[in-house]
Each structure stands twice: as structure tokens, then as C-alpha cells.
Protein backbone atom coordinates (compact mmCIF):
# COMPACT_ATOMS: atom_id res chain seq x y z
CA UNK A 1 2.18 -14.45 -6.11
CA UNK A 2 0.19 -15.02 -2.95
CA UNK A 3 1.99 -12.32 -0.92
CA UNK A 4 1.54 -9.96 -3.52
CA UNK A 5 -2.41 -10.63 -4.36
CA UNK A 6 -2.81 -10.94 -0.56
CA UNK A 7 -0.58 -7.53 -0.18
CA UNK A 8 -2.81 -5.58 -2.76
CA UNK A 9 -6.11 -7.06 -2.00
CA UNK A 10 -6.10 -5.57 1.44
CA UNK A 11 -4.42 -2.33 1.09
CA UNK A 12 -6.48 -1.48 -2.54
CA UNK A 13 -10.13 -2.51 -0.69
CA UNK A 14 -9.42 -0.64 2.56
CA UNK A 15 -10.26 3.07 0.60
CA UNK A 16 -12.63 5.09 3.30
CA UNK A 17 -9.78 7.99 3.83
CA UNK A 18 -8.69 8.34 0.61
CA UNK A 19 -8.13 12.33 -0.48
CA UNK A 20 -10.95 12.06 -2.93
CA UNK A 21 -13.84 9.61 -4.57
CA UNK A 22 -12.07 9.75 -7.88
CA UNK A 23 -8.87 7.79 -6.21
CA UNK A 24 -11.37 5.65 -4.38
CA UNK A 25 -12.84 4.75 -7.75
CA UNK A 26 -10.03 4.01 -9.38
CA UNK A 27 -9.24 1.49 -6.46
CA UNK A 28 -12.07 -0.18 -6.28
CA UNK A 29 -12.54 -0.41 -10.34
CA UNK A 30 -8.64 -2.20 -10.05
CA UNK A 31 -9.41 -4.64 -7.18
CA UNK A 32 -12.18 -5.62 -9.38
CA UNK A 33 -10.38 -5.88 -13.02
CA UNK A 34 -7.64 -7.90 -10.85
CA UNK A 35 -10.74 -10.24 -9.40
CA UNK A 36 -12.04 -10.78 -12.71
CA UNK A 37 -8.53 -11.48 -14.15
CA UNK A 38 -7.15 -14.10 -11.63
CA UNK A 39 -10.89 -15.92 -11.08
CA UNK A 40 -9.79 -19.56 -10.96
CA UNK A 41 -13.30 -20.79 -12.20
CA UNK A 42 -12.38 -19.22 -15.95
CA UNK A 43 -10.12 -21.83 -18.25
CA UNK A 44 -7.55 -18.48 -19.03
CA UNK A 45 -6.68 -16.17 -16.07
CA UNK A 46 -7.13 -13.09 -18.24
CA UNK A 47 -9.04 -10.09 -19.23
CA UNK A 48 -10.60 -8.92 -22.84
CA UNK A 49 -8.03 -6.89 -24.53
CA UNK A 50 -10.45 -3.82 -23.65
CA UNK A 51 -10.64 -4.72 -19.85
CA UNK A 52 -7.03 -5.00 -20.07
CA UNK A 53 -6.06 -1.70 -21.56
CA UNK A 54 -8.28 0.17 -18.82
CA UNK A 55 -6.51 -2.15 -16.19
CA UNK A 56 -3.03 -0.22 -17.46
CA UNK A 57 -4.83 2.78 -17.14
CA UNK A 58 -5.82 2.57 -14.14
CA UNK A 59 -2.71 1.29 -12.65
CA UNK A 60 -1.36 4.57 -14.61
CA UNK A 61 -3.20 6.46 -12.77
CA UNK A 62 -2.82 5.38 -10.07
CA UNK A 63 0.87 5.72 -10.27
CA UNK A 64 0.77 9.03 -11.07
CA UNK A 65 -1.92 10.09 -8.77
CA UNK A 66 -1.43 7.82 -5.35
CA UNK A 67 1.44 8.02 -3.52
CA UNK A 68 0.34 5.19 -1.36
CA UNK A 69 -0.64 2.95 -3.77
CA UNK A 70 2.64 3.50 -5.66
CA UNK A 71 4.46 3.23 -2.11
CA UNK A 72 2.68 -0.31 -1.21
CA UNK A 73 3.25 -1.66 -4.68
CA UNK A 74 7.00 -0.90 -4.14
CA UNK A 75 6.95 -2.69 -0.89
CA UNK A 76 4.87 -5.57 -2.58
CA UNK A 77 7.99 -6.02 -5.16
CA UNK A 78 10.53 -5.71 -2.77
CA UNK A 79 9.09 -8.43 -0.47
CA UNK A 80 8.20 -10.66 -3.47
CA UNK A 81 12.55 -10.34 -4.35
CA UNK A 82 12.88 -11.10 -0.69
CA UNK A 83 11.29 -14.23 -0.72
CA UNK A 84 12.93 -15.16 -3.96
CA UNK A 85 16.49 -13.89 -2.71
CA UNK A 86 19.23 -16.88 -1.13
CA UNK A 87 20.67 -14.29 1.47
CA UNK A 88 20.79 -14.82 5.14
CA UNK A 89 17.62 -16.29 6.18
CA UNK A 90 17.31 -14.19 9.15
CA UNK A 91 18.18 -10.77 7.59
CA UNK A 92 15.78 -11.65 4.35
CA UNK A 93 12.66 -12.49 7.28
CA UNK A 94 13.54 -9.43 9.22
CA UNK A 95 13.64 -7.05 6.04
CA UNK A 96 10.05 -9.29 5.08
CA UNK A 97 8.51 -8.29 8.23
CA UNK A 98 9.39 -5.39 8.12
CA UNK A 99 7.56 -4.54 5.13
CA UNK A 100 4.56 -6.66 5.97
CA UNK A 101 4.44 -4.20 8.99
CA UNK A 102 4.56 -1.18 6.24
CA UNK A 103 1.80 -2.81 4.10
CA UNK A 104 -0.14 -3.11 7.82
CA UNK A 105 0.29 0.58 8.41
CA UNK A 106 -0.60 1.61 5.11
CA UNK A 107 -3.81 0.05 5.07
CA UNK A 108 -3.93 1.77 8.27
CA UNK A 109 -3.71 5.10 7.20
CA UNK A 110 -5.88 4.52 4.01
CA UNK A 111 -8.54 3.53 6.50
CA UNK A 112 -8.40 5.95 9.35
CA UNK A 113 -9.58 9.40 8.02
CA UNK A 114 -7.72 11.40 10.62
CA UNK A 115 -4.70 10.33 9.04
CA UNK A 116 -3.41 12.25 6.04
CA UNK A 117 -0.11 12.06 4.70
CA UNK A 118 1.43 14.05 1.81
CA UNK A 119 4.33 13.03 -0.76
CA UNK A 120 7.01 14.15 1.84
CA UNK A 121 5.32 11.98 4.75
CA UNK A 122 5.45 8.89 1.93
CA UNK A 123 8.88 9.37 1.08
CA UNK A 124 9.93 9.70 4.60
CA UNK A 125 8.19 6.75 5.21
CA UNK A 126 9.74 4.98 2.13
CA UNK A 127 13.37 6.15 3.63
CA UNK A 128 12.70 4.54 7.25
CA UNK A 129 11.43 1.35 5.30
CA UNK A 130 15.00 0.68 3.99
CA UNK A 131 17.09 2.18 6.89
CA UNK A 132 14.86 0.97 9.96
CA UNK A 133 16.55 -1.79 12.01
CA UNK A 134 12.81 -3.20 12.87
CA UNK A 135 9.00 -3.35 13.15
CA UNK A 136 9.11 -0.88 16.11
CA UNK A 137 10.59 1.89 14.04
CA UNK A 138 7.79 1.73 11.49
CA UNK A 139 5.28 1.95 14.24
CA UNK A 140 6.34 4.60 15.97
CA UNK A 141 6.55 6.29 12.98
CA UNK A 142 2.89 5.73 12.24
CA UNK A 143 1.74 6.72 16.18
CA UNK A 144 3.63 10.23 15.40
CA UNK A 145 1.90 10.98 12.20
CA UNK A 146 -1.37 10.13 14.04
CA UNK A 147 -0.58 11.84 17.27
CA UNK A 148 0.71 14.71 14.68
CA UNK A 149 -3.27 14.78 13.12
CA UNK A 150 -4.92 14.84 16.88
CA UNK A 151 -2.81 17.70 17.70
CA UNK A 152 -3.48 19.70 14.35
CA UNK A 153 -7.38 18.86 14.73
CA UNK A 154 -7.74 19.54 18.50
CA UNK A 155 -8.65 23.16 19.31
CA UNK A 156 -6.52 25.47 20.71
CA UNK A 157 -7.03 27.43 23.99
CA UNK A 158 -5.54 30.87 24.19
């Protein structure tokens, strides 16, 4: 639960290089429905049924409409099963860092605004996730896609 509030918290609030001010909306208007919902001071950790419906909404949209958001909440379930899972201890904390270094580098990207990707970058990203032996992989990855933005934006001499 703390992983994955901790997870989303930080990748949802860092929304400065997001393709549009409609997706940074909807972000922000989640973090805050999810702030609302889990405030500790209230006796019931839970939204109005109105608040709640626009909270599935919103995480509809999102879903449907950012590829980053649906590629970090993927990561945040797959580390949550991690922790849960009774597999080799050292395989299950490699595979968990490795995807705390994904959730790193996507809050990355959503805050540089050099740094676009597109729904083949993500899913090239999601593959090296899963078949990546370590951190290192996942951050070269990311210096590529940047170096890959520098190049496009610097001018050309001919």
C-alpha cells in the first residue's frame, strides 16, 4: 500500500511535460481525489459516491489516454505482487529495483520537457522492464531517448 501511494504520488504530481493541459488536469484532479480519499484525519477512508464515480473516470481516462500513467500503474502492480511473492529473495529485490528504477525514470521523463516518448517508445520500454537483467539497462535506455531528443532539437549545419 505504501509503495504503491508512494509510487503514484510522485510520478502523478511530477506533470510539467505532459503532451497537453487536459492530461495534466486529469493528473492533478486524481492525485487530489486519491488525497481526499486516503486522508487519515476522516473516520472512513472514502469518497462521496459522486467523487468516486469521477475518480473511475478519471482513472478511465487516463487509461485510455496516458501511456505513461497506464505504464507506471503496471509497474506499481507488479512491484506490489513482488513484495507479496515467496520466491528467491534476491531475484524478487532485483526485479523490485528494477522497477523502482522505471517508476524513477518515468517521473523523469514526465518532468523533463525535452523528453517525449510515443506508444512505441512505452512499449519498448515496458519490454526491457521484463527482459532487462538490471538497473543499468533501464538507464541507458532513458540517456538514449534523451540523447535521441538533443539530437532531433539541435540544428543542423549543411
Amino acid at each position: 500500500m505504501k509503495i504503491t501511494l508512494i509510487a503514484l504520488l510522485i510520478v502523478l504530481s511530477a506533470n510539467t511535460a505532459l503532451p497537453n493541459e487536459v492530461t495534466i488536469q486529469m493528473r492533478k484532479r486524481l492525485v487530489e481525489l486519491d488525497q481526499e480519499r486516503l486522508d487519515f484525519r476522516k473516520p472512513k477512508q472514502e469518497l462521496t459516491q459522486e467523487k468516486e464515480n469521477e475518480r473511475q473516470a478519471v482513472i478511465g481516462w487516463l487509461y485510455v489516454n496516458d501511456g505513461l500513467w497506464r505504464l507506471s500503474e503496471e509497474i506499481i502492480s507488479q512491484m506490489n505482487a513482488l513484495a507479496k511473492s515467496t520466491a528467491n529473495a534476491e531475484r524478487r529485490d532485483t526485479e523490485i529495483g528494477k522497477r523502482r528504477q522505471a517508476l524513477a525514470i518515468i517521473s523523469e521523463i514526465i518532468s523533463n520537457a525535452d523528453t517525449k516518448l510515443n506508444e512505441e517508445d512505452i512499449n519498448e520500454f515496458r519490454a526491457l522492464i521484463v527482459t532487462s537483467s538490471g538497473r543499468e539497462e533501464l538507464i541507458a535506455w532513458h540517456k538514449s531517448k534523451a540523447k535521441k531528443v538533443v539530437e532531433q532539437a539541435a540544428p543542423r549545419n549543411h
